[in-house]
C-alpha atoms as a PDB file:
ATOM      1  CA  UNK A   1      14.829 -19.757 -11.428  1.00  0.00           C
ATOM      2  CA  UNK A   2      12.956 -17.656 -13.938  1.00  0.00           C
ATOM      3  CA  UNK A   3      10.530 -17.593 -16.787  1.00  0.00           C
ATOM      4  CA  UNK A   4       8.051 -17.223 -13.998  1.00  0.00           C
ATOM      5  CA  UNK A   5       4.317 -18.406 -14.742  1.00  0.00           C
ATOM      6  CA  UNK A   6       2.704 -16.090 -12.715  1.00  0.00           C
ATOM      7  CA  UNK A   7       0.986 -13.087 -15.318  1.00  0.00           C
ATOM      8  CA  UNK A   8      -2.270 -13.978 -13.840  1.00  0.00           C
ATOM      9  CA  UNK A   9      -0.966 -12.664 -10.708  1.00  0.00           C
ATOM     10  CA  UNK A  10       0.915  -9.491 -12.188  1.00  0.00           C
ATOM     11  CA  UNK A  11      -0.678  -6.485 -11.185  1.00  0.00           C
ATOM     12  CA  UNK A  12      -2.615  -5.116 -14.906  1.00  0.00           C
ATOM     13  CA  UNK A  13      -1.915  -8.079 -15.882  1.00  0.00           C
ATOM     14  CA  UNK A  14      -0.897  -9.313 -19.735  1.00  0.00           C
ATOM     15  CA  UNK A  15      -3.634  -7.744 -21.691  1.00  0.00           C
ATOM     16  CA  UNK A  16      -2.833  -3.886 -21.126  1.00  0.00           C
ATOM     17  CA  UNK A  17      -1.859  -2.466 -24.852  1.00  0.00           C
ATOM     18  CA  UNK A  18       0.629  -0.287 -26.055  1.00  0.00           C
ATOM     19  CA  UNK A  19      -1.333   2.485 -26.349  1.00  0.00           C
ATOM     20  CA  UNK A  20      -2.726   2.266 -22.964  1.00  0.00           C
ATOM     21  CA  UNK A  21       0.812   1.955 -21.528  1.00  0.00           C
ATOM     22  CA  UNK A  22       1.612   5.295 -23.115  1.00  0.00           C
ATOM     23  CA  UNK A  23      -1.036   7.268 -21.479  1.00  0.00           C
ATOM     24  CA  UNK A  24      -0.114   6.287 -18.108  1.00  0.00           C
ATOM     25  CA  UNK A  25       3.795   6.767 -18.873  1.00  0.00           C
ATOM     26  CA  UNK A  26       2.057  10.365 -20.301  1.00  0.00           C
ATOM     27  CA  UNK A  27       0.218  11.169 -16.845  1.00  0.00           C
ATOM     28  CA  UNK A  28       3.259   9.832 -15.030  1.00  0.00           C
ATOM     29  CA  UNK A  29       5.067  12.684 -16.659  1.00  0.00           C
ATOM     30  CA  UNK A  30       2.760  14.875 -15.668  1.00  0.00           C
ATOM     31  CA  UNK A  31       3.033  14.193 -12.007  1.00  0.00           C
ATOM     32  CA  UNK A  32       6.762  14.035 -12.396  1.00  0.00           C
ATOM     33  CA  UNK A  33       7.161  17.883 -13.903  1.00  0.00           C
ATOM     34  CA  UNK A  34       4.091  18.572 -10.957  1.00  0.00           C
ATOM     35  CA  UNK A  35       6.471  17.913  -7.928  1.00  0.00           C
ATOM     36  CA  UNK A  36       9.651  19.361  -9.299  1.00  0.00           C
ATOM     37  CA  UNK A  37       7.668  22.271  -9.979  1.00  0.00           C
ATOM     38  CA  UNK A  38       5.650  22.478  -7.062  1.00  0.00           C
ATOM     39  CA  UNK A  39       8.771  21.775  -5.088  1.00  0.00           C
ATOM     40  CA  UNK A  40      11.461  23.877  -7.181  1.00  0.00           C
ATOM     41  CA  UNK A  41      14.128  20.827  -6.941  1.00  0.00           C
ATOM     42  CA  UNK A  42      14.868  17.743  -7.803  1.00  0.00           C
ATOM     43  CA  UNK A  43      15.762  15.719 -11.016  1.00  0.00           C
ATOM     44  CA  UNK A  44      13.044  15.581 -13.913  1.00  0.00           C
ATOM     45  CA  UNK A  45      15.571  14.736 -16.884  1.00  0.00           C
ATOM     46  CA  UNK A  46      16.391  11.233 -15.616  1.00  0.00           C
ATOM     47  CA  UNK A  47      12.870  11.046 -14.218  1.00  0.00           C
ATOM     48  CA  UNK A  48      11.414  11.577 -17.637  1.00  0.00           C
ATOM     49  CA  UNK A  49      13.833   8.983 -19.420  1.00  0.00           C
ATOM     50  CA  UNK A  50      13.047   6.077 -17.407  1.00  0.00           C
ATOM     51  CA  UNK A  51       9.169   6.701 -17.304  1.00  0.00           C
ATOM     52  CA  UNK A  52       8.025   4.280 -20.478  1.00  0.00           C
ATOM     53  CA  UNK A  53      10.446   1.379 -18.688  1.00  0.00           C
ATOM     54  CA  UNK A  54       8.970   1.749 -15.462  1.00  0.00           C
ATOM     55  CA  UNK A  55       5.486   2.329 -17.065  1.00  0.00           C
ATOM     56  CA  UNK A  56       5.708  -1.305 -19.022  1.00  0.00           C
ATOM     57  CA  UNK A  57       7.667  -3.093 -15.734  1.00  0.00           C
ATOM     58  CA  UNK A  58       5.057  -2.713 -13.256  1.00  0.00           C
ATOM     59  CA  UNK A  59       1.941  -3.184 -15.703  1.00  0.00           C
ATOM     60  CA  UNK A  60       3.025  -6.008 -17.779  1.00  0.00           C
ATOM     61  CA  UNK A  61       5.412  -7.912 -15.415  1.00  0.00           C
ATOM     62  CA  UNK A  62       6.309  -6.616 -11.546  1.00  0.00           C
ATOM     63  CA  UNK A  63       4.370  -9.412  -9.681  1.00  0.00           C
ATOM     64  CA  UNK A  64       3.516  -7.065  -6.659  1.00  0.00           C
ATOM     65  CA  UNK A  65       0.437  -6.075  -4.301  1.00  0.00           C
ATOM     66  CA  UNK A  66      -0.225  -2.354  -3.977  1.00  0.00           C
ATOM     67  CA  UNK A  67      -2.448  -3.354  -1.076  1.00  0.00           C
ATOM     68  CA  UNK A  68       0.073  -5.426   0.518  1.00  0.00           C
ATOM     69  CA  UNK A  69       3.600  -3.830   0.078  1.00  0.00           C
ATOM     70  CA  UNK A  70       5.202  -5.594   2.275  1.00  0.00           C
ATOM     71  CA  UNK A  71       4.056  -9.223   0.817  1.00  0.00           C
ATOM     72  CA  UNK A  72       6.731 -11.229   1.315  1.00  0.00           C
ATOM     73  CA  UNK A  73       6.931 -13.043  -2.249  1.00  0.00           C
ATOM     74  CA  UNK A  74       6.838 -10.143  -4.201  1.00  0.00           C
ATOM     75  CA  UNK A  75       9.264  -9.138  -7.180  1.00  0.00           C
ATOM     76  CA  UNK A  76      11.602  -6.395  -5.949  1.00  0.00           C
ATOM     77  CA  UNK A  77      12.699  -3.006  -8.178  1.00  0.00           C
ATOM     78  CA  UNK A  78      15.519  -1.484  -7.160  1.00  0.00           C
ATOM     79  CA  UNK A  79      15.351   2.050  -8.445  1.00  0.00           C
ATOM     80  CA  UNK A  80      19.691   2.439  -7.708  1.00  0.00           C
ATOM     81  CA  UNK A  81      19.196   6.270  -9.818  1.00  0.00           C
ATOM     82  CA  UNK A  82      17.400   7.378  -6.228  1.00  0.00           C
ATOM     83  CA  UNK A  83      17.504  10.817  -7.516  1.00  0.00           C
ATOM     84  CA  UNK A  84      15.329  10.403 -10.089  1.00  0.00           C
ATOM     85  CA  UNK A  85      12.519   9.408  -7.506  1.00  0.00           C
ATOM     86  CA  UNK A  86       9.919  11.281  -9.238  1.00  0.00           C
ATOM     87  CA  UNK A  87       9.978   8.916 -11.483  1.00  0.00           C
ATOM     88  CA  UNK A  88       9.055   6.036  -9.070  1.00  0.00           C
ATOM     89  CA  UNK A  89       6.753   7.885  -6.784  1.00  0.00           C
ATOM     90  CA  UNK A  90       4.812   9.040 -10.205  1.00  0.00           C
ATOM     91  CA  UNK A  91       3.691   5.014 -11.188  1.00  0.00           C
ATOM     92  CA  UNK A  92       3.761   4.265  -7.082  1.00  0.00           C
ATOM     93  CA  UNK A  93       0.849   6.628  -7.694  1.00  0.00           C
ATOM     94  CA  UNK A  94      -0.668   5.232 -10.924  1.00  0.00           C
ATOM     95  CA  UNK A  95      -0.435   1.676  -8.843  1.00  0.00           C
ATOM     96  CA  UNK A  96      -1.941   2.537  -5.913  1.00  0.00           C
ATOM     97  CA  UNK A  97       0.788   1.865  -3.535  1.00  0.00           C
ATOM     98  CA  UNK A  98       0.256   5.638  -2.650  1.00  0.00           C
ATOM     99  CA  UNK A  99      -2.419   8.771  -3.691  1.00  0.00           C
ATOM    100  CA  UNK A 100      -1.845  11.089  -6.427  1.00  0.00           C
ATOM    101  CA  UNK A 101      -2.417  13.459  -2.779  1.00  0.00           C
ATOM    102  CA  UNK A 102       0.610  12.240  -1.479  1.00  0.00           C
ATOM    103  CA  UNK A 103       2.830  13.739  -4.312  1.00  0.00           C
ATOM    104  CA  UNK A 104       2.321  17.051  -2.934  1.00  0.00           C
ATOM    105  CA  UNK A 105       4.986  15.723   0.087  1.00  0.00           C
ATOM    106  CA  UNK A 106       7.812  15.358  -2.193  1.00  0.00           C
ATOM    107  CA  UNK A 107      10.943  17.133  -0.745  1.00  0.00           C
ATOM    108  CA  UNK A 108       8.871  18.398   1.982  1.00  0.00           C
ATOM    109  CA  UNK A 109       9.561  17.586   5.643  1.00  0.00           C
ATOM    110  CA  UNK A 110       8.294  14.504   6.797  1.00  0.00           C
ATOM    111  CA  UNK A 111       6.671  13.578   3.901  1.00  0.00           C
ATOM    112  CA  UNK A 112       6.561  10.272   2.358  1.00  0.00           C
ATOM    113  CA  UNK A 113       8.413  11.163  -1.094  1.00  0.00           C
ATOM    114  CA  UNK A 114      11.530  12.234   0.010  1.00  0.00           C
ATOM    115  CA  UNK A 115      13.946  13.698  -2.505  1.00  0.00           C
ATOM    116  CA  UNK A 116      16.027   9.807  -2.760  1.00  0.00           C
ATOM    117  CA  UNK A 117      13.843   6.782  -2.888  1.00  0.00           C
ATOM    118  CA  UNK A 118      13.867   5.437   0.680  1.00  0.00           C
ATOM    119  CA  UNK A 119      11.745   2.320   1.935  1.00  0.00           C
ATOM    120  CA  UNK A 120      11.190   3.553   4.860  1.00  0.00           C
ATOM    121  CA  UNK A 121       8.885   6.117   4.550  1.00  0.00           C
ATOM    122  CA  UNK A 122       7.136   5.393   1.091  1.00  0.00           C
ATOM    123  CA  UNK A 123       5.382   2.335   0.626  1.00  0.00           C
ATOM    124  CA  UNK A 124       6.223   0.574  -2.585  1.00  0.00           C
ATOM    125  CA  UNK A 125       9.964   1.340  -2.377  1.00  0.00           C
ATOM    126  CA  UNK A 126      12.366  -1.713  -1.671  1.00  0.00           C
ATOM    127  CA  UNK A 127      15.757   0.325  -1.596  1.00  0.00           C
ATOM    128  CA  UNK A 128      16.886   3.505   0.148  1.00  0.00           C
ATOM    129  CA  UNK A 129      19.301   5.419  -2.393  1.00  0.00           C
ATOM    130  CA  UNK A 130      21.829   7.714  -1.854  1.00  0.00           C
ATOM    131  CA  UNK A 131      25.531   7.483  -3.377  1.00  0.00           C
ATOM    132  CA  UNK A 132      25.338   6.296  -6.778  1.00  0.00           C
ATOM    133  CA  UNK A 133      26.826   2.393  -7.858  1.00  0.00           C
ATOM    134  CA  UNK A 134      24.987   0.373  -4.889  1.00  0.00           C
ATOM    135  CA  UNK A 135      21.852  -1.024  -6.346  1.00  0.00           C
ATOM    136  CA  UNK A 136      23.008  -3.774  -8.223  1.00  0.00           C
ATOM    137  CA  UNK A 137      24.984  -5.045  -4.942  1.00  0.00           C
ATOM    138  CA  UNK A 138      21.699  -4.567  -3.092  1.00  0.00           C
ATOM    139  CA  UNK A 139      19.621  -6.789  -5.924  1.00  0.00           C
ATOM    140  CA  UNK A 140      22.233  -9.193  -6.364  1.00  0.00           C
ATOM    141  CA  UNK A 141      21.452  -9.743  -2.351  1.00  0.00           C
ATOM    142  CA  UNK A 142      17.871  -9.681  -3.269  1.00  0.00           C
ATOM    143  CA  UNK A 143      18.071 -12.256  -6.366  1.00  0.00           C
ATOM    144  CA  UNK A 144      20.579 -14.208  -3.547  1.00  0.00           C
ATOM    145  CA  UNK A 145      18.120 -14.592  -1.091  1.00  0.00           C
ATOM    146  CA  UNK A 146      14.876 -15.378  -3.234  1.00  0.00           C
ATOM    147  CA  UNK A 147      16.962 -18.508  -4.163  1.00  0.00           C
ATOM    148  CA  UNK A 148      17.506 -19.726  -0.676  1.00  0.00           C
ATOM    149  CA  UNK A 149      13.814 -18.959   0.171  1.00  0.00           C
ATOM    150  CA  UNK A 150      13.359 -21.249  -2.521  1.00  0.00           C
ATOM    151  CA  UNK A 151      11.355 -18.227  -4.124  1.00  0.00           C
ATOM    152  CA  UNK A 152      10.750 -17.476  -7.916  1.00  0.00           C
ATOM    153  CA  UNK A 153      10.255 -13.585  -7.109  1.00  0.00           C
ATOM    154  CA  UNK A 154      12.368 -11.494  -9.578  1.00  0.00           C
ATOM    155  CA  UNK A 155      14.730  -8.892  -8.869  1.00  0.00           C
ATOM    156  CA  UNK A 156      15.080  -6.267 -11.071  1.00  0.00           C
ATOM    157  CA  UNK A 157      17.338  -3.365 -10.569  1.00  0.00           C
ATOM    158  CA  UNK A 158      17.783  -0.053 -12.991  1.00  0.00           C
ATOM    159  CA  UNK A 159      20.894   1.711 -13.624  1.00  0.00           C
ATOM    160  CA  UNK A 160      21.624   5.223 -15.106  1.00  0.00           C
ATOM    161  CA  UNK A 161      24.449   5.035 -17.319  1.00  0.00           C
ATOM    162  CA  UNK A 162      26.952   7.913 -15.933  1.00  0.00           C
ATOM    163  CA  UNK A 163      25.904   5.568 -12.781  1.00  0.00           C
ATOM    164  CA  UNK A 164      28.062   2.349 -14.516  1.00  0.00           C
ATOM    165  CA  UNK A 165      31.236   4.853 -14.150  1.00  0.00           C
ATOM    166  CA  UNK A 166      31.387   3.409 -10.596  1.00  0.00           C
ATOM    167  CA  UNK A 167      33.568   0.442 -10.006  1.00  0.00           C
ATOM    168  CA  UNK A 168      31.304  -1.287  -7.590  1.00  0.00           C
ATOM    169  CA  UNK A 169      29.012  -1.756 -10.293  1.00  0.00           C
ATOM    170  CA  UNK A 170      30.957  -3.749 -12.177  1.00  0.00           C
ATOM    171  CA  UNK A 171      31.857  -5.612  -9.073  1.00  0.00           C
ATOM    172  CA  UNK A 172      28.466  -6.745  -8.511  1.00  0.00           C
ATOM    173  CA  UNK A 173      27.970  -7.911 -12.100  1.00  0.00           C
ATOM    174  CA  UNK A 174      30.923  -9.893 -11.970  1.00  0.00           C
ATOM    175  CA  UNK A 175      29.914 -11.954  -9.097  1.00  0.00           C
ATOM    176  CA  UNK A 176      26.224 -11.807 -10.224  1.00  0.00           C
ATOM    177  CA  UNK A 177      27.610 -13.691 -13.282  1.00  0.00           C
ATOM    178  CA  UNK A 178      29.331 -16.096 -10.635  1.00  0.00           C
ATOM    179  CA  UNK A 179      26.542 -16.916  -8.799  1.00  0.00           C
ATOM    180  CA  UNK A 180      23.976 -17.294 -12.000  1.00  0.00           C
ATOM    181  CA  UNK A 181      21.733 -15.489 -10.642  1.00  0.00           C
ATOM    182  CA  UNK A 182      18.749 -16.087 -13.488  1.00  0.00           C
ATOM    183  CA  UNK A 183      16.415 -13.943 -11.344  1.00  0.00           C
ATOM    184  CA  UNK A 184      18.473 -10.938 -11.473  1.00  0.00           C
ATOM    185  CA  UNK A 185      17.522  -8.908 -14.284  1.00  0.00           C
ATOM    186  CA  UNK A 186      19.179  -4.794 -15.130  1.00  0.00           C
ATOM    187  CA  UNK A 187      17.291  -2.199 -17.107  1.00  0.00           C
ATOM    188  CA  UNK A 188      19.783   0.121 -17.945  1.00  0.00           C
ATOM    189  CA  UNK A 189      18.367   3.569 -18.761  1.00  0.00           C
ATOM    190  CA  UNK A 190      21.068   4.692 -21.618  1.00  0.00           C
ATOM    191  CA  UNK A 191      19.792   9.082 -21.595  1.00  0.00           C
ATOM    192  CA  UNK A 192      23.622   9.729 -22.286  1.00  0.00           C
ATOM    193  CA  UNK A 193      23.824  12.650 -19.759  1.00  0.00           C
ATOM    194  CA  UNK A 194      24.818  12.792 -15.884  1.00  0.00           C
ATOM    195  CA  UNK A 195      24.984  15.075 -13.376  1.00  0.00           C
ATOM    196  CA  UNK A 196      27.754  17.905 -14.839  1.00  0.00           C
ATOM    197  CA  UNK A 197      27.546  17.051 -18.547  1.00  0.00           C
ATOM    198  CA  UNK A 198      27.095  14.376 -21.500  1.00  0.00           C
ATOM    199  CA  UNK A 199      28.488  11.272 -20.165  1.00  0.00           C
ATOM    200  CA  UNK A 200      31.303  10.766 -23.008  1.00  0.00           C
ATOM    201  CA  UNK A 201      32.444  14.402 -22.051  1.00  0.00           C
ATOM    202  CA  UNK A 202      32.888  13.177 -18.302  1.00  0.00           C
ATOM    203  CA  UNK A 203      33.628   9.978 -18.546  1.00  0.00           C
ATOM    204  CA  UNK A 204      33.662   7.616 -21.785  1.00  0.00           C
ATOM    205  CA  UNK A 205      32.290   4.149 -21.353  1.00  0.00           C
ATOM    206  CA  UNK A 206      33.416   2.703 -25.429  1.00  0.00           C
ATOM    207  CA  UNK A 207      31.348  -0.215 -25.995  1.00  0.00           C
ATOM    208  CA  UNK A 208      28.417  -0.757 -23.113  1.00  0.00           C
ATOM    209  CA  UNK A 209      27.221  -3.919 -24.507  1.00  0.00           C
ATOM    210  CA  UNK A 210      30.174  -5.885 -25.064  1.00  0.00           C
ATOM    211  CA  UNK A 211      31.513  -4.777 -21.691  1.00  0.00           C
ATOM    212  CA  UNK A 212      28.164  -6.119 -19.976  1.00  0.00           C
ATOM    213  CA  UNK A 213      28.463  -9.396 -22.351  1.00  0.00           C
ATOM    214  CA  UNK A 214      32.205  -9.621 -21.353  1.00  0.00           C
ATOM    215  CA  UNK A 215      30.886 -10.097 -17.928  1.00  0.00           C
ATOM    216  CA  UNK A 216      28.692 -13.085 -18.547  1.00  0.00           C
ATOM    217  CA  UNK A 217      25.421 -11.202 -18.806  1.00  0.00           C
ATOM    218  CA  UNK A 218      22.613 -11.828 -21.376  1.00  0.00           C
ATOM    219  CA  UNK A 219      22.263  -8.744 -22.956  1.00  0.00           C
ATOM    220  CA  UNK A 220      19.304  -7.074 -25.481  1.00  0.00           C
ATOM    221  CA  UNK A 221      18.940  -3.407 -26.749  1.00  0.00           C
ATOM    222  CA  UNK A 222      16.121  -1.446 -27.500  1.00  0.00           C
ATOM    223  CA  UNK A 223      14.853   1.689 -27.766  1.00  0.00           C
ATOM    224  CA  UNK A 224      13.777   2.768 -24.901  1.00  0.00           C
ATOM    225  CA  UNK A 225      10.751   4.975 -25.472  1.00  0.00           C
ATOM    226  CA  UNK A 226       9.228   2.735 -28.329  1.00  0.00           C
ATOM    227  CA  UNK A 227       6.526   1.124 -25.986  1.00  0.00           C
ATOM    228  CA  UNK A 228       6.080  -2.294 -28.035  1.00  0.00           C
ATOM    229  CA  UNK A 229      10.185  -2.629 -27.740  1.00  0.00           C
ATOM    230  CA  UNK A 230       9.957  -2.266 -24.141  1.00  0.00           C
ATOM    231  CA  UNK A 231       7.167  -5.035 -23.778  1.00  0.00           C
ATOM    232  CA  UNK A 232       9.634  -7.303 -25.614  1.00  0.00           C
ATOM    233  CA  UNK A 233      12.473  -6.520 -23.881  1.00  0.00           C
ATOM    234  CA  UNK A 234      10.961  -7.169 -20.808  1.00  0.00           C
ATOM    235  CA  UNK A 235       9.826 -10.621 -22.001  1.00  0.00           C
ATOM    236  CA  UNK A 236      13.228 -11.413 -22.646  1.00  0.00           C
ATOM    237  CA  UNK A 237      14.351 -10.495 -19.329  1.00  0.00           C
ATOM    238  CA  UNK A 238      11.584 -12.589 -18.014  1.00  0.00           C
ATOM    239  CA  UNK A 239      12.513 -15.755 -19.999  1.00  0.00           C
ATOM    240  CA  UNK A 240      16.254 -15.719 -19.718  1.00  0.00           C
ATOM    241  CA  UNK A 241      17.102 -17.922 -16.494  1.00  0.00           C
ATOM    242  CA  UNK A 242      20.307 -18.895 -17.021  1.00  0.00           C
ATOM    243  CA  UNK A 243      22.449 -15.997 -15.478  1.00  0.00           C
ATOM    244  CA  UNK A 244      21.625 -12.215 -14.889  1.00  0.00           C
ATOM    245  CA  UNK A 245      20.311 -10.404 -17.752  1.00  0.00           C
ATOM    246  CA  UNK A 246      20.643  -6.802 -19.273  1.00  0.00           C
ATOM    247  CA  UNK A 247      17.891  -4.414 -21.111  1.00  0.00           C
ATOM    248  CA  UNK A 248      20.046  -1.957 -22.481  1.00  0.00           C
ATOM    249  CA  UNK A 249      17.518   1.012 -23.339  1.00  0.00           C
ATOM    250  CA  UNK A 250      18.534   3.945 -25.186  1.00  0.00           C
ATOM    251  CA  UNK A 251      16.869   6.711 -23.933  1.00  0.00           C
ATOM    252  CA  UNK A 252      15.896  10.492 -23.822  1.00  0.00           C
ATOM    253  CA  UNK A 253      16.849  12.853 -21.365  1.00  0.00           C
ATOM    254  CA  UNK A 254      13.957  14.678 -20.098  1.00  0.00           C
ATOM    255  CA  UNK A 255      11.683  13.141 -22.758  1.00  0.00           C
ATOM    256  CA  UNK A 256       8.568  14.533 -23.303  1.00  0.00           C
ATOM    257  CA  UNK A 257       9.648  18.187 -22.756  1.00  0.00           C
ATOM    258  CA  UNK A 258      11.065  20.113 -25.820  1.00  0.00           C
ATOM    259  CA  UNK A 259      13.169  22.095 -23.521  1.00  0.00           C
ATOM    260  CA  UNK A 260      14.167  19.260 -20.994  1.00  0.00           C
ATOM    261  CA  UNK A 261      15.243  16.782 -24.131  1.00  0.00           C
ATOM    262  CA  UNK A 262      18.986  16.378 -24.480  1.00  0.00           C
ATOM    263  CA  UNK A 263      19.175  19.154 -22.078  1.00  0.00           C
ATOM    264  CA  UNK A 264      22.180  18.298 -19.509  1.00  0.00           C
ATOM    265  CA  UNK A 265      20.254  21.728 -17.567  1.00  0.00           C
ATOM    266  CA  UNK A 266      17.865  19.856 -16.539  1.00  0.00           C
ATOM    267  CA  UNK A 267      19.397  16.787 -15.119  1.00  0.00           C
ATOM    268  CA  UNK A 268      18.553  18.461 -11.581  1.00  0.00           C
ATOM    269  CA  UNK A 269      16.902  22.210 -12.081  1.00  0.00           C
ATOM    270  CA  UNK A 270      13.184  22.446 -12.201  1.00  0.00           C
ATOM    271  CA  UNK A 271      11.587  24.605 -14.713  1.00  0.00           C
ATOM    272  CA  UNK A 272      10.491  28.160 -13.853  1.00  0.00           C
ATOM    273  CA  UNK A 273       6.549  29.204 -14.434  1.00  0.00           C
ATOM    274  CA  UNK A 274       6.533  29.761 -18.055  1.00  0.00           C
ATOM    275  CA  UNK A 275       8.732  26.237 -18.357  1.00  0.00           C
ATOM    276  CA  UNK A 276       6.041  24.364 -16.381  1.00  0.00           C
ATOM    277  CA  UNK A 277       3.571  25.896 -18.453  1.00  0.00           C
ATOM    278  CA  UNK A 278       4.721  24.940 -21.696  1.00  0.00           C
ATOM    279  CA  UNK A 279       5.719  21.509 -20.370  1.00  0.00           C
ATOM    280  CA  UNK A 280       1.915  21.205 -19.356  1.00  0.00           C
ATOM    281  CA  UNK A 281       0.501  22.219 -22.658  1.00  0.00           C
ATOM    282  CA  UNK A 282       3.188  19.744 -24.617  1.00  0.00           C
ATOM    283  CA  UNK A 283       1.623  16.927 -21.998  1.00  0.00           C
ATOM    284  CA  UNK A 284      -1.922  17.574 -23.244  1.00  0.00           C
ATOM    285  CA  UNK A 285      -3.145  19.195 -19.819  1.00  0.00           C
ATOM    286  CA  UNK A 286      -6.012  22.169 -20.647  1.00  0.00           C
ATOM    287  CA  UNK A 287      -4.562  25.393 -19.070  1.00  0.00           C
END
């Protein structure tokens, strides 16, 4: 159950251009360098790689209600990379699920953008991270149950790719395959780096595709910062309903940010005053 007719529903709907896409990915990165300043932690290199794939995902395709977040037919993302919740809380933001205002609680006490995505305390989130290699189990369970509602909601889950070390991941694609689940779609965001160092120092992976084809998924590539790319890719994760499907993006760490790019640093340090003002002027925000 997929190829879902529903873009007159989609929130921004099918007309929003490439251009336009980019400057909200561009003020998302703003926000995203704001809280890990403002809040001297957290995880702006991952944050900052998957921006332009969220970006495109919840304009052009996430059927979802910012006023209703709890409407019970909507599509589901499954952000399993919790700790680059910036990230999310940035377009949650740009969507209206929650105020630019609310930002300011990231990794504070009680506020609503805690430092790992959890549903429940922000609205707008659908899965509460934490250890690394559950998020495709949770979305298979997602894409499981839309099917016995008898539902053509989508399930989309993203991956980082140090997070594909874990076995459970490949667990979860393996029965995902089993069950042909054609709602179940995985944007993998391919930045190369994890937590300690570049992923082929830690732990090499060989051939991601053919491993992900191996396992009965429909795969595509693309780049993952080329915003016309992205569009496409996620048309082809729309239209392919006969098992679960894979947008492999190659990405930049901490893209956007000459410092931050390719920087393994910055997979979880936030930048210092003089960083954060550079990384403002390279944004396009007036000192």
């Amino acid at each position: 159950m997929k190829g879902h007719p529903r873009s007159q529903t989609v929130v921004g709907g099918t007309m929003t251009t490439a251009d336009e896409l980019r400057e909200v990915a561009r003020k998302c990165r703003v926000h995203i360098v704001d809280m890990v300043y403002r809040a001297q932690a957290g995880h702006p290199g991952g944050s900052l790689s998957e921006i332009d794939l969220m970006t495109a995902l919840y304009k052009t395709q996430l059927n979802v209600r910012p006023s209703e977040p709890k409407w019970e037919d909507r599509d589901r993302f499954i952000l399993s990379k919790g700790h680059a919740s910036p990230g999310m809380y940035a377009i949650l933001a740009e969507m209206g699920f929650i105020t630019v205002k609310d930002l300011e609680s990231y990794r504070v006490l009680g506020g609503i953008c805690q430092g790992h995505v959890d549903m429940k305390w922000c609205p707008g989130v659908d899965f509460s991270a934490g250890s690394l290699g559950m998020g495709l189990s949770f979305g298979m369970g997602t894409a499981l149950a839309a099917r016995l509602d008898g539902s053509n909601r989508q399930t989309y889950v993203m991956l980082g790719d140090g997070e594909i070390q874990e076995g459970s991941v490949w667990e979860a694609a393996m029965a995902s395959a089993h069950h042909e689940l054609g709602n179940l779609n995985v944007i993998l965001d391919r930045n190369r780096i994890q937590n300690d160092d570049f992923c082929e120092t830690q732990m090499r992976m060989f051939d991601i595709p053919a491993k992900w084809r191996a396992f009965g998924w429909n795969v595509m590539e693309i780049d993952g910062h080329n915003m016309e790319e992205i569009v496409e890719g996620l048309e082809f994760l729309a239209q392919s309903n006969d098992g679960p499907s894979i947008l492999i993006a190659q990405t930049v760490k901490g893209k956007g940010i000459s410092y931050m790019e390719d920087n393994p640093s910055f997979h979880g340090a936030a930048p210092n005053e003089e960083q954060y003002a550079l990384a403002m002027k390279e944004l396009g925000v007036s000192a």
